[in-house]
Structures are given as C-alpha cells and as structure tokens.
Protein backbone atom coordinates (compact mmCIF):
# COMPACT_ATOMS: atom_id res chain seq x y z
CA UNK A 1 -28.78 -48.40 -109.20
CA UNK A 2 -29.91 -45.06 -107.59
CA UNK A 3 -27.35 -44.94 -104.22
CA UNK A 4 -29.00 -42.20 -101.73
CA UNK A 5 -26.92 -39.59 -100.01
CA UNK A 6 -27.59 -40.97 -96.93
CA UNK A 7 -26.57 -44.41 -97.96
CA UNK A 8 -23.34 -42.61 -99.60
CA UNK A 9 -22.74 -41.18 -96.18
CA UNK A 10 -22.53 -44.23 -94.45
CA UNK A 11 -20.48 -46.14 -96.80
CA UNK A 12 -17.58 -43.16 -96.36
CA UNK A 13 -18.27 -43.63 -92.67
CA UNK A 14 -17.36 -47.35 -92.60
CA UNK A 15 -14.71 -46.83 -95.43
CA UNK A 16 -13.64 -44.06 -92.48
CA UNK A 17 -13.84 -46.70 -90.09
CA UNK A 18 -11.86 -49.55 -91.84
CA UNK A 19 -9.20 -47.17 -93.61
CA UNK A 20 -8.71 -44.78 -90.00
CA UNK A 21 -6.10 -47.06 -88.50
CA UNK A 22 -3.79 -47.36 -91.55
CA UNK A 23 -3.97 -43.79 -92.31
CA UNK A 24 -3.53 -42.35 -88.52
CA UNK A 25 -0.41 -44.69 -88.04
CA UNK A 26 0.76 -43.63 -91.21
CA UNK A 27 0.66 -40.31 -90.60
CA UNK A 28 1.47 -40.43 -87.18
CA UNK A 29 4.87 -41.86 -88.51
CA UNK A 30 5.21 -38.63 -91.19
CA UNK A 31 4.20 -36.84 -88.23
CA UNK A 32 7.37 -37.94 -85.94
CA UNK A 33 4.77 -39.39 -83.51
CA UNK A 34 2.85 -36.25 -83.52
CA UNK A 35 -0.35 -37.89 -83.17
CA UNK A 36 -2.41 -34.96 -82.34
CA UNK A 37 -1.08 -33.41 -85.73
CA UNK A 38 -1.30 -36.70 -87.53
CA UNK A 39 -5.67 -36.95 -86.20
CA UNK A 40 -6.13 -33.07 -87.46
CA UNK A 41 -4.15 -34.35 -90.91
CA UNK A 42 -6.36 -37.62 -91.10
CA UNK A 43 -9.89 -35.21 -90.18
CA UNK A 44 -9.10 -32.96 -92.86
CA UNK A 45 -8.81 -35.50 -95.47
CA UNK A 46 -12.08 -36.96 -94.23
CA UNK A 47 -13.93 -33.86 -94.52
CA UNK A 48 -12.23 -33.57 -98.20
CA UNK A 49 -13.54 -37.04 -99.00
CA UNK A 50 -17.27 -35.99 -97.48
CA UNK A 51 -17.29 -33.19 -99.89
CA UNK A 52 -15.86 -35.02 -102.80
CA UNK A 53 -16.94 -38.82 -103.18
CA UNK A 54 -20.76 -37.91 -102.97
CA UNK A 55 -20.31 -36.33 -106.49
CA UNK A 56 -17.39 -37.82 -107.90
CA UNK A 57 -18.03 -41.22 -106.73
CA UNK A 58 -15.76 -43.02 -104.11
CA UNK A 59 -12.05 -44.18 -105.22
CA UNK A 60 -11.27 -47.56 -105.96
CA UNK A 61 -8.96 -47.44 -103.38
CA UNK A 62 -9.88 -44.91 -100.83
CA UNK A 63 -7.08 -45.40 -98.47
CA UNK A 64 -5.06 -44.15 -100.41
CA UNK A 65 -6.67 -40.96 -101.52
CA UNK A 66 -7.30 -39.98 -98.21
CA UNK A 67 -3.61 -40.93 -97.29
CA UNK A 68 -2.36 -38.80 -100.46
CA UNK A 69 -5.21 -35.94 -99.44
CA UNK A 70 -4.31 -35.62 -96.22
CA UNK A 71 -0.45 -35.87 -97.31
CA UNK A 72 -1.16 -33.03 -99.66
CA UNK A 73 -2.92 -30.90 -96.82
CA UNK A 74 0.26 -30.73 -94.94
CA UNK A 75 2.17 -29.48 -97.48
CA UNK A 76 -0.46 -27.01 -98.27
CA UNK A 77 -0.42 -25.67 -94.45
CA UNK A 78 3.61 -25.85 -94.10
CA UNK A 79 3.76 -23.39 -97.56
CA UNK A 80 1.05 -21.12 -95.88
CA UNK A 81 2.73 -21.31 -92.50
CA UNK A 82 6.75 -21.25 -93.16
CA UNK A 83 7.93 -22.53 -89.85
CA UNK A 84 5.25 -25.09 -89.16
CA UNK A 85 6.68 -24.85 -85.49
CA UNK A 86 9.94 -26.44 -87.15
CA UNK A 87 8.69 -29.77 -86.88
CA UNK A 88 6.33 -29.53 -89.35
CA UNK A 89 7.71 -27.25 -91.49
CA UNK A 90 10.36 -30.32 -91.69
CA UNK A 91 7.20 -32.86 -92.18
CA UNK A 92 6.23 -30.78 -95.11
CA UNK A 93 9.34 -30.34 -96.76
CA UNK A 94 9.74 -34.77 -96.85
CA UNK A 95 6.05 -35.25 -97.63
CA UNK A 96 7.10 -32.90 -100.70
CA UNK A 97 9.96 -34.71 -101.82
CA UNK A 98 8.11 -38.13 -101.41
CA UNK A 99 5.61 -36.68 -103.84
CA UNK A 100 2.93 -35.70 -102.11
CA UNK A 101 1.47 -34.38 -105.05
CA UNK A 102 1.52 -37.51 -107.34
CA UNK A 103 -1.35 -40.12 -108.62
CA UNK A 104 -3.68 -40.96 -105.01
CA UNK A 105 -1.71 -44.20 -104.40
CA UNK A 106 0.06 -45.22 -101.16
CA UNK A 107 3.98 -44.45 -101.63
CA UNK A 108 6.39 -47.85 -101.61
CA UNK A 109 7.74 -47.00 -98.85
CA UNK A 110 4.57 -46.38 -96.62
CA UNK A 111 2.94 -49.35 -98.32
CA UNK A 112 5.87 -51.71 -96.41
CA UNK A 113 5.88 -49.95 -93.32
CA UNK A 114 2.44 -49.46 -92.54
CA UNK A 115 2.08 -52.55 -90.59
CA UNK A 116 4.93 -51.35 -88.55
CA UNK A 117 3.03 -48.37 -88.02
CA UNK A 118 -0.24 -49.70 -86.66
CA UNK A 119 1.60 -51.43 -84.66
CA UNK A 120 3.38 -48.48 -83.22
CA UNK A 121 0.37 -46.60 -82.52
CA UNK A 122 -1.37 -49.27 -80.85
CA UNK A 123 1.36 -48.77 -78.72
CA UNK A 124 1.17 -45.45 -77.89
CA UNK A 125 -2.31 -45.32 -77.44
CA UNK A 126 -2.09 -47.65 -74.38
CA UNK A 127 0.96 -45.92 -73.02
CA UNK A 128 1.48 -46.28 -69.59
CA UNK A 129 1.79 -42.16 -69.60
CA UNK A 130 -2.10 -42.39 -70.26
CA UNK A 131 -4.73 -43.01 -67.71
CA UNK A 132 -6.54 -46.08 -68.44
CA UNK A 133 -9.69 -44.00 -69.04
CA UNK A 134 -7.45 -41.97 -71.65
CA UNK A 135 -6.14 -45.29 -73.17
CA UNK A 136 -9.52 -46.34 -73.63
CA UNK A 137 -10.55 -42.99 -75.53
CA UNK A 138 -7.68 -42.57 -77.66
CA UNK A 139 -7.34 -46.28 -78.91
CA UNK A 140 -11.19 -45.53 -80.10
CA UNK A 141 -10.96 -42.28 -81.45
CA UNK A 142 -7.36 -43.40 -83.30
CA UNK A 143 -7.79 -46.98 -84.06
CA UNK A 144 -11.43 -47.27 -84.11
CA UNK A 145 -12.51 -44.25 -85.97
CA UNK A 146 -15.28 -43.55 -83.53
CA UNK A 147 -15.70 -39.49 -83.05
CA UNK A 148 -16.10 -37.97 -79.38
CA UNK A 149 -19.46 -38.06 -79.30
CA UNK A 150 -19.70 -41.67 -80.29
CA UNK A 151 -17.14 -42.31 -77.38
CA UNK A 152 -19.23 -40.21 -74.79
CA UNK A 153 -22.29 -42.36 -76.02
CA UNK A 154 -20.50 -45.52 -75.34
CA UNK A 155 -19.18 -45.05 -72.02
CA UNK A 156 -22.28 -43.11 -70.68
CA UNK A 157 -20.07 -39.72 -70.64
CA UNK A 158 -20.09 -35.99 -71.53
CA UNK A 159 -19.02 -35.38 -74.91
CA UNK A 160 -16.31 -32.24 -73.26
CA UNK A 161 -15.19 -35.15 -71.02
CA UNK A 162 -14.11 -37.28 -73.53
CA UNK A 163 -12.86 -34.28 -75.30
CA UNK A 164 -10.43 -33.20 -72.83
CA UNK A 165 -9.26 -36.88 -71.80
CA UNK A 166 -8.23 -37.53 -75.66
CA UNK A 167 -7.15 -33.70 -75.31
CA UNK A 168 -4.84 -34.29 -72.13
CA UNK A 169 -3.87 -37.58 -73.68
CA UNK A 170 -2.35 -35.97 -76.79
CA UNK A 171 -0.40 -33.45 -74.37
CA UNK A 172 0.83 -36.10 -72.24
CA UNK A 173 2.40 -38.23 -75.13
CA UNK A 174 3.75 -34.88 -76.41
CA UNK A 175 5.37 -33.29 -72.93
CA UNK A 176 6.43 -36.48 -72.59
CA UNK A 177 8.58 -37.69 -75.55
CA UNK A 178 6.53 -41.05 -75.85
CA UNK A 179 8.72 -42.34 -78.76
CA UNK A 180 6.76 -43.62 -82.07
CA UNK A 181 7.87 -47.66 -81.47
CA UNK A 182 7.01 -50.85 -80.39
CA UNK A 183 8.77 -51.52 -77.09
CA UNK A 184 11.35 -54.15 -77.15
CA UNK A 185 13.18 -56.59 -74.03
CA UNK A 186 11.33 -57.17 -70.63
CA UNK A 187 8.87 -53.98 -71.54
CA UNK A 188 6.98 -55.68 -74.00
CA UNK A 189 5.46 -58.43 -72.67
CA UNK A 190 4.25 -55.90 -69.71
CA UNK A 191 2.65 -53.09 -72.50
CA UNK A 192 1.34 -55.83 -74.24
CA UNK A 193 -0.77 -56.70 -71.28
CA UNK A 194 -1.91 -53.28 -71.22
CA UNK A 195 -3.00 -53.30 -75.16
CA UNK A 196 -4.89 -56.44 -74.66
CA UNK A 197 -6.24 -55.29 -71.49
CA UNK A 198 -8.09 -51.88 -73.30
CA UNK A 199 -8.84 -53.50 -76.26
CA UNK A 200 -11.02 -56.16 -73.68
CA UNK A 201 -11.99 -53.46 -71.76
CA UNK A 202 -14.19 -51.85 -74.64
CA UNK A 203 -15.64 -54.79 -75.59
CA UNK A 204 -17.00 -56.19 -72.42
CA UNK A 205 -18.47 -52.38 -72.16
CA UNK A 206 -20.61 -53.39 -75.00
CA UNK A 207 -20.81 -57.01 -74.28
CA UNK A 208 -22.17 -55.56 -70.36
CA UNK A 209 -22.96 -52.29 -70.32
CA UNK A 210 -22.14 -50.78 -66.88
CA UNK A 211 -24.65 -48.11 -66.78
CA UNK A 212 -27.34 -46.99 -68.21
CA UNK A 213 -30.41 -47.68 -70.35
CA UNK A 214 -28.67 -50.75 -72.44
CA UNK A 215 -28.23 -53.68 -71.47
CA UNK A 216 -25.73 -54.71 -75.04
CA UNK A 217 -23.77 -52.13 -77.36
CA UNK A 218 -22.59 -54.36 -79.93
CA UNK A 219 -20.98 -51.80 -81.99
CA UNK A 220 -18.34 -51.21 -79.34
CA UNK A 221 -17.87 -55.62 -79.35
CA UNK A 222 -17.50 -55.58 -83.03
CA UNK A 223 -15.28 -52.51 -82.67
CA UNK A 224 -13.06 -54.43 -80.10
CA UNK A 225 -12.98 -57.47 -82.13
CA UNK A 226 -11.82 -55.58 -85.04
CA UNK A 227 -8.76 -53.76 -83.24
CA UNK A 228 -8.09 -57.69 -82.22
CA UNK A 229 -7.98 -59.07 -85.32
CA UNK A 230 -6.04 -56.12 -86.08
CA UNK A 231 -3.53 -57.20 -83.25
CA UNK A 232 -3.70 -60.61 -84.40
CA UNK A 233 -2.49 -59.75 -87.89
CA UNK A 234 0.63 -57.74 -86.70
CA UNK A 235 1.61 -60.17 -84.48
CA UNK A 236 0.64 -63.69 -85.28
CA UNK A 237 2.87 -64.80 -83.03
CA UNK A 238 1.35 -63.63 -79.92
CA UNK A 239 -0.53 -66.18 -78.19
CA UNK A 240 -2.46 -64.20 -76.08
CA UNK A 241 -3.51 -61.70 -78.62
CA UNK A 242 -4.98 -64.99 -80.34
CA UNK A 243 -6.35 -65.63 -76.94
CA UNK A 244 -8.26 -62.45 -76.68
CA UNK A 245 -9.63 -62.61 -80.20
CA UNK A 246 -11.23 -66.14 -79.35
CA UNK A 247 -12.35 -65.52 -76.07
CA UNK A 248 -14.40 -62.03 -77.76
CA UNK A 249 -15.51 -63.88 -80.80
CA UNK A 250 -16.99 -66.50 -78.64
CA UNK A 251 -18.51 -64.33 -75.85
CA UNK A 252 -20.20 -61.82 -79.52
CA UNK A 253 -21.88 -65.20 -80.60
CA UNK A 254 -24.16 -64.88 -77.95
CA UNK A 255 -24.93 -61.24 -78.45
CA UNK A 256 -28.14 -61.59 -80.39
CA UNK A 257 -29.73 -64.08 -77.45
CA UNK A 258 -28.49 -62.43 -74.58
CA UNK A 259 -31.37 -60.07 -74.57
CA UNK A 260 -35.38 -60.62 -75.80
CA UNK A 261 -37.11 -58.26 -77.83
CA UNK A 262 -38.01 -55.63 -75.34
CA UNK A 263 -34.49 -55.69 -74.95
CA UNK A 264 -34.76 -57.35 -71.55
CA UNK A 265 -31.56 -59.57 -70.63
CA UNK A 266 -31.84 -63.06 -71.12
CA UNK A 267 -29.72 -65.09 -68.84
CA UNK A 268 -27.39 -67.99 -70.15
CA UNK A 269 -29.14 -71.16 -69.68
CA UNK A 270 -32.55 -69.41 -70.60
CA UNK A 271 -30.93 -68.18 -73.98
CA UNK A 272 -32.01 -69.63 -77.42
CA UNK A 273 -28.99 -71.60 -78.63
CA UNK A 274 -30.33 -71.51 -81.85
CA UNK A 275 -29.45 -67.38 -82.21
CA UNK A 276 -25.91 -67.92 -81.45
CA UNK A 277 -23.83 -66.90 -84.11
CA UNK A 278 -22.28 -70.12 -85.56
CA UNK A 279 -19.94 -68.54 -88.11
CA UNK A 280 -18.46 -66.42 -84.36
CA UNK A 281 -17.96 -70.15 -82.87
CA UNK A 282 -15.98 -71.38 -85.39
CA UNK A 283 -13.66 -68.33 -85.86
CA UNK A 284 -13.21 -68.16 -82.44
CA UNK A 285 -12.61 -72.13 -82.18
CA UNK A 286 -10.34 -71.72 -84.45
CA UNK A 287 -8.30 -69.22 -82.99
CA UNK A 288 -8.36 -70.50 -79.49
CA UNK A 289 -6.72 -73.62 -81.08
CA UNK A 290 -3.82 -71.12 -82.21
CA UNK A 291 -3.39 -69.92 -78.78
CA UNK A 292 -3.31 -72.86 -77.62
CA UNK A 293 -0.78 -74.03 -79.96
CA UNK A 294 1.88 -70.79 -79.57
CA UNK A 295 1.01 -71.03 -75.65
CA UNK A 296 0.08 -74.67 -74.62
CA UNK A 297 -3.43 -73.35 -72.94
CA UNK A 298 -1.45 -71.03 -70.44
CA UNK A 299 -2.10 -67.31 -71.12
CA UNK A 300 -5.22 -65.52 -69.12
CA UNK A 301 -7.13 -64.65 -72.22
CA UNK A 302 -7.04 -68.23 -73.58
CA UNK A 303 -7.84 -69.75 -70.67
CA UNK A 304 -11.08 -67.52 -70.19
CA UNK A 305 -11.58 -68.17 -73.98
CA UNK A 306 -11.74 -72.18 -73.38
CA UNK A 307 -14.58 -71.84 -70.63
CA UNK A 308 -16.27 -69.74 -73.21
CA UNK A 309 -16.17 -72.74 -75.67
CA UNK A 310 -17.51 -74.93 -73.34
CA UNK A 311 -20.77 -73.01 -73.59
CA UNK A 312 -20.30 -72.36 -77.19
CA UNK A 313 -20.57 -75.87 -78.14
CA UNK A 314 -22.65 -77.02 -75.58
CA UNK A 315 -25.71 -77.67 -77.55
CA UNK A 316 -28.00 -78.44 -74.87
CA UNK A 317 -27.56 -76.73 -71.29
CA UNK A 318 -27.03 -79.52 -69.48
CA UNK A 319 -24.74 -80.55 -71.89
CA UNK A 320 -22.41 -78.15 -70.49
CA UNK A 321 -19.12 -79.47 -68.63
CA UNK A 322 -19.31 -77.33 -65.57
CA UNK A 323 -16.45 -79.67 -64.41
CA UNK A 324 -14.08 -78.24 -66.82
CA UNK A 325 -14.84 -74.58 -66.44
CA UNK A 326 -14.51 -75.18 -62.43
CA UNK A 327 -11.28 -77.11 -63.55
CA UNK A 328 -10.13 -74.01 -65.73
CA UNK A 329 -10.83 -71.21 -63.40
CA UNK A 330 -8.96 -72.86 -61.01
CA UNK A 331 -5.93 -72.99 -63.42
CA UNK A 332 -6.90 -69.35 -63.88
CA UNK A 333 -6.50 -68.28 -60.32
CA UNK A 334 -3.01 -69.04 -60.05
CA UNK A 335 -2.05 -67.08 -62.69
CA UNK A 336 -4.29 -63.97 -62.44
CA UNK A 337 -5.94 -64.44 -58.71
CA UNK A 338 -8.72 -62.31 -58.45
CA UNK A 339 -11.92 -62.48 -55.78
CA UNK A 340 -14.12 -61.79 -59.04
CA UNK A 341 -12.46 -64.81 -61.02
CA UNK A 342 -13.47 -67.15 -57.54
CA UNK A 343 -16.94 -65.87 -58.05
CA UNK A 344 -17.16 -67.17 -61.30
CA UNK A 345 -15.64 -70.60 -60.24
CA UNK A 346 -18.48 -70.81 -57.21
CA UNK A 347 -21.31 -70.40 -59.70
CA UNK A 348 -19.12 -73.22 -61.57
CA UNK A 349 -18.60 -75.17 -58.54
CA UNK A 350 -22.45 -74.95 -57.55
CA UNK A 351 -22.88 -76.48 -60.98
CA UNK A 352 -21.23 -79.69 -60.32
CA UNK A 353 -21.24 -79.85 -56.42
CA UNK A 354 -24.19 -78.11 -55.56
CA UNK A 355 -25.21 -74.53 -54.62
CA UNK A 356 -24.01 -75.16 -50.80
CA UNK A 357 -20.32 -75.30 -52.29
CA UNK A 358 -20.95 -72.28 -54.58
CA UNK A 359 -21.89 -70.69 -51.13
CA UNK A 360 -18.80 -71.39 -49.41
CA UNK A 361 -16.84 -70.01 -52.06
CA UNK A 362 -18.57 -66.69 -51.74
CA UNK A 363 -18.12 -66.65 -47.90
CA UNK A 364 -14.35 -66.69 -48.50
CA UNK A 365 -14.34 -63.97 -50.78
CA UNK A 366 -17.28 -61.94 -49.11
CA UNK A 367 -14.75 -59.56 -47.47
CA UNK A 368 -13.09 -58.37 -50.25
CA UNK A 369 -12.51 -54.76 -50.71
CA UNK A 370 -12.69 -55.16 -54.72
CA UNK A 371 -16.25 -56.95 -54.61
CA UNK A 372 -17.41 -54.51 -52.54
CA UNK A 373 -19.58 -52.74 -53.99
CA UNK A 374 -19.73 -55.21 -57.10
CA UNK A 375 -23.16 -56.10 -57.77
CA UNK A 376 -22.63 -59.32 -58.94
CA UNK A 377 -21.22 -60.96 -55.88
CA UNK A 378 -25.18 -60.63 -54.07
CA UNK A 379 -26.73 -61.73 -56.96
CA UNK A 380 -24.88 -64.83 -57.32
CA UNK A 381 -25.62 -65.38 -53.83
CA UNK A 382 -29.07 -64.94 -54.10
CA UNK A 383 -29.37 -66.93 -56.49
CA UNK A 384 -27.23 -69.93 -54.31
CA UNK A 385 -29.97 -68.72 -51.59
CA UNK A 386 -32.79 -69.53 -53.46
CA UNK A 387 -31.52 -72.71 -54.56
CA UNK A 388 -31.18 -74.08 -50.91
CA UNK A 389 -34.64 -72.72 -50.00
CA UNK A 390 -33.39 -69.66 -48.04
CA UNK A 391 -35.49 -67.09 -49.80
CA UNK A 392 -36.08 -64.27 -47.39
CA UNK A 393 -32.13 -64.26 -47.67
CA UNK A 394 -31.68 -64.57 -51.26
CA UNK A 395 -35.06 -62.24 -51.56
CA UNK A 396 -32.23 -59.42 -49.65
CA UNK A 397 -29.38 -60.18 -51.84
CA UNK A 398 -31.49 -59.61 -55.28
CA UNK A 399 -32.30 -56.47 -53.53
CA UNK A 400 -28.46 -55.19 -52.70
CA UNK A 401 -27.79 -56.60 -56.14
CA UNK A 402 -30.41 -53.83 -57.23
CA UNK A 403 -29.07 -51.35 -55.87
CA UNK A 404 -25.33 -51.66 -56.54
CA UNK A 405 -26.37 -51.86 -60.90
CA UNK A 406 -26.11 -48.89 -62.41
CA UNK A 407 -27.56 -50.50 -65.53
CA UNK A 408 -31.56 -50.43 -65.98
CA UNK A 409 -32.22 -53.55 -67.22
CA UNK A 410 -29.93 -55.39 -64.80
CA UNK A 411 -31.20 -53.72 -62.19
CA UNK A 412 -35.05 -54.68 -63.69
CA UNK A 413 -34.19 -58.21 -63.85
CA UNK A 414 -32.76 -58.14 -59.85
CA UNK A 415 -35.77 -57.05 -59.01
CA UNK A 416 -37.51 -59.35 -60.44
CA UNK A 417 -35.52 -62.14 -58.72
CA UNK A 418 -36.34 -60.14 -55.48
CA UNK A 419 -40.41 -60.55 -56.12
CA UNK A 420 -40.15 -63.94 -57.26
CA UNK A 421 -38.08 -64.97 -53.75
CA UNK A 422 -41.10 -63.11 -51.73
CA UNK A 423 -43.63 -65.08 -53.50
CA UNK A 424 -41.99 -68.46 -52.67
C-alpha cells in the first residue's frame, strides 16, 4: 500500500508523541537531571528519525532507536567536545561503556528503570521552583511532545513567550539543584497536588478555552488524559490520580456535543446525548470506582469526577439527580472551599429547590474578590434572573457576562441570552 510522505510524517509525529516521555525521562536520568541537555539529546534523535524512517521505513520498535540515536549523539558530541563542561563529558564516557553503540534496543538497565524515570520527571516538571505558567509549558513540551509553537497555539500565546518560560524553566531547575527524584515523607502528598493540578489545568484549557476564537481544543484534553493515564500507571496506588483520570475521561465524552457544527457551544441540557462518547463513560466509570475504592469517595478530583457521572449516565436530562451533585459539592466545599465550587452548587441547588435558592447562593458569594471578574458568576445569575421573570436584570447580567469572556463564542452565546431577555 502506497504510504504518502505526508502520512509518513505524521505517523513519526505521533510515534514522537507516544515515545517523547520515555525517552526524555530516560535521558534526563543519563543526563544527571540535566533536562535541558536531555530535550536537545531527545530533538536530535528526532530530527535523525525525520531524515531516516521516510526512506528506510520506521523501526519495529522506535523507542528504542531514537533512545539508542540520541544515546549515540552524545557520545558523538562529548568525543568532538573533550570536556563536555565535565558533566557531560562524564555522561558520555557511561553512555559509552553501556554500549551506546550496540543493536537499537533499550539497555536492561534503562528498560527497568524507565518507569522510575517518568515518574521523576513528572516531578520536576511541576516543581514548585517553576511558575505555574512554566509548569504548564514544560510538562507539555517534555511529557507531551508538543513543540513551542503548538504550546503558544494552545494557550493563545507568543511563540518567544513560551520559548523563554520553558527557557527560564530549564535555568531555574539548573541554578537550583532540583534533584532528579520523586519526593518522599510529608512533601509528596503536597507535589502531588501540584502534578495533578497542571495536568487538569491543560485539559480544562481545551475542554474551555479561555480566550480566543475556540470554544474546544481537544487535542490539549486528549493530551491531558494521556499524561493521566500516564500517572495512573506509575502509581496505581494513588487515588486521586485515578480520580483525575475519571473525572477528564468523563468531562472528554461530551466533547463532540458540546459545540454544533458552526462550532457554536451547545449548553448541557441542550446537548445530544446520543454524541457522547460511550467507550469515555465506561473508562472513566471504571476508574472512578478505583478511586473510590483506594480513597472511599474522599479526594477533590473524585468527588468532582462523581457529579460528572451523574450527567454521564443520565440518559434523559431530567433524569439527572441534581440532589446528589448539590449533595456532593457540598461534601466538596469542606475539603477544597472555593466561591467558584458554591457557584456550581447554586446552579445545583436551583435544580432541585428552585432558581430563588440558586440566587441566594450567589448573593453570598457575590463579594468575592476571586469571582470578580469571573464571567461565569453573572451568567449564572442571569440565567436564575430569567427564570424568576426578572429579565431587564438577567438581560444586564448576560451583558457583564459578555464582557468579562475573553472567548468568542462564549461571549456570542451571552449575547444572545442578553437579546433573548430584551425580547421577553
């Protein structure tokens, strides 16, 4: 079968993709926790593998060559370059007497470790050294295999912006001797918090975009839900990493109904139940009952991930059990309070007790600094307006709502909900 150069192309780039984690943390660990080092290493080998697999056909197992390529690269640079700033002069001389030169196949001893080694770099990649914003770009541009420009495009950003935070990032780790390691005692449970949190972070970027012409980017979801399952695999035991995985899986099963063809957002209870993605439902079902099982229900991530099941398998909107999800957010509050969590329990609340409840809600939380200028807090309200007949009020909210978005076709829709309160 005739297999176009362009098709060829994009089969390396998701083989890039897929094999980019294993090889960076490998690397990374040849490297000493050099990570800038170990992404130049891992680039090379990728341009090697652009310039070679078109006409020689791609390996059987490419991870490997490019681990072995990219191996054999540093070897090549330490014997041009003797000291190799010392460090990698010493990188060279191991990677040598591993035998860097031998068949393309993963050595024993990387082939055990590996794991370890993703695990590691998640790690560093969400170091507290890092800005969140820098967390963000070097988790993608390490574990996701996405290139600068790809991050710029995500998150609505110059391509020299990203450029220098993943830049500054790499300097930071370096200046400051962020060890290569999983953090162990009362400092893991806190950095965990902080992988979960960026991995989450991306995806509800792409689940909601903040800005811009999109409303969905579902290649940064899927990439999020791949670093998860990524998590999930290193450290089955983690209950909220489970958590996370289910609540994303369950919120992407919605992705193709959430907006029309125009691209247009479609609101829950309007959406076509019929596009969800079934197959999504019952992964993420599945793992939410693992969470549930390691953590009895308890963890912030599960608990967000069981409201999202009670839309999942609600078949029927009405058939949803608003009661629960009130119930749940509660039970959410105390562990994680947050004004933006009580907004979601008042559109609950309004569900099940009527929109003048939902409204009360709101007027408790109306003063908060961190809704301030969130525009989600007057558009639920206008939309608790509207239901009690006040539209001239709920016809002001849409329009606040409006201008707070800094998306297009949220901002569309608000207005929308603006003329259809004038006309009533």
């Amino acid at each position: 079968m005739f297999v176009s150069s362009t098709d060829r192309i994009q089969e390396i780039d998701q083989i890039w993709r897929s094999e980019s984690p294993r090889l960076m943390a490998g690397l990374a660990r040849f490297c000493r926790g050099d990570i800038g080092l170990a992404e130049e290493l891992a680039q090379d080998a990728f341009v090697r593998a652009i310039e070679t697999w078109p006409k020689q056909g791609i390996p059987s197992t490419p991870g490997a060559w490019l681990m072995t390529t990219a191996k054999n690269l540093a070897v090549d640079r330490a014997r041009r370059k003797q000291s190799f700033e010392g460090k990698r002069d010493e990188i060279g001389r191991e990677m040598q007497s591993r035998g860097a030169f031998a068949a393309p196949q993963i050595d024993a001893v990387l082939d055990t470790e590996i794991e370890d080694d993703v695990l590691r770099l998640i790690f560093t990649t969400c170091h507290p050294a890092l800005s969140r914003e820098s967390q963000v770009a070097l988790t993608l541009r390490m574990l996701g295999g996405l290139r600068t420009d790809e991050i710029a495009r995500a998150f609505l950003t110059s391509d020299a912006t990203v450029g220098q935070r993943i830049s500054r990032a790499k300097k930071t780790l370096a200046v400051s001797n962020v060890p290569f390691e999983v953090p162990t005692g009362a400092e893991l449970p806190e950095r965990m918090a902080a992988v979960l949190e960026v991995i989450y972070l991306i995806f509800n970027e792409g689940y909601s975009a903040t800005a811009g012409d999109d409303w969905i980017r579902k290649d940064l979801c899927h990439d999020a839900i791949r670093l998860a399952g990524l998590l999930v695999d290193l450290v089955p035991d983690e209950a909220e990493a489970h958590g996370l995985l289910a609540l994303m899986q369950l919120q992407a099963s919605r992705l193709d109904a959430r907006s029309d063809e125009n691209g247009n957002p479609v609101l829950l209870l309007d959406q076509d139940r019929g596009r969800w993605d079934r197959v999504l439902i019952d992964s993420g079902t599945a793992e939410l009952a693992r969470a549930i099982a390691l953590s009895r229900g308890s963890g912030r991530y599960t608990l967000q991930a069981q409201i999202a099941a009670c839309h999942a398998t609600a078949a029927r909107p009405e058939e949803t059990d608003w009661a629960r999800i009130a119930e749940t957010y509660s039970a959410l509050a105390l562990i994680a309070p947050s004004p933006v969590i009580e907004l979601n329990r008042a559109v609950a609340v309004s569900m099940t007790d009527g929109p003048m409840a939902g409204l009360e809600i709101l007027d408790a939380i109306a003063d908060s600094d961190e809704l301030a200028t969130y525009h989600l807090l007057p558009a639920v309200r206008g939309d608790l307006l509207a239901k009690v007949g006040e539209t001239a009020a709920a016809r002001e909210q849409f329009q606040r709502a409006a201008r707070l978005t800094r998306n297009e076709k949220e901002r569309a829709i608000l207005l929308a909900r603006a003329s259809e309160s004038h006309s009533d």
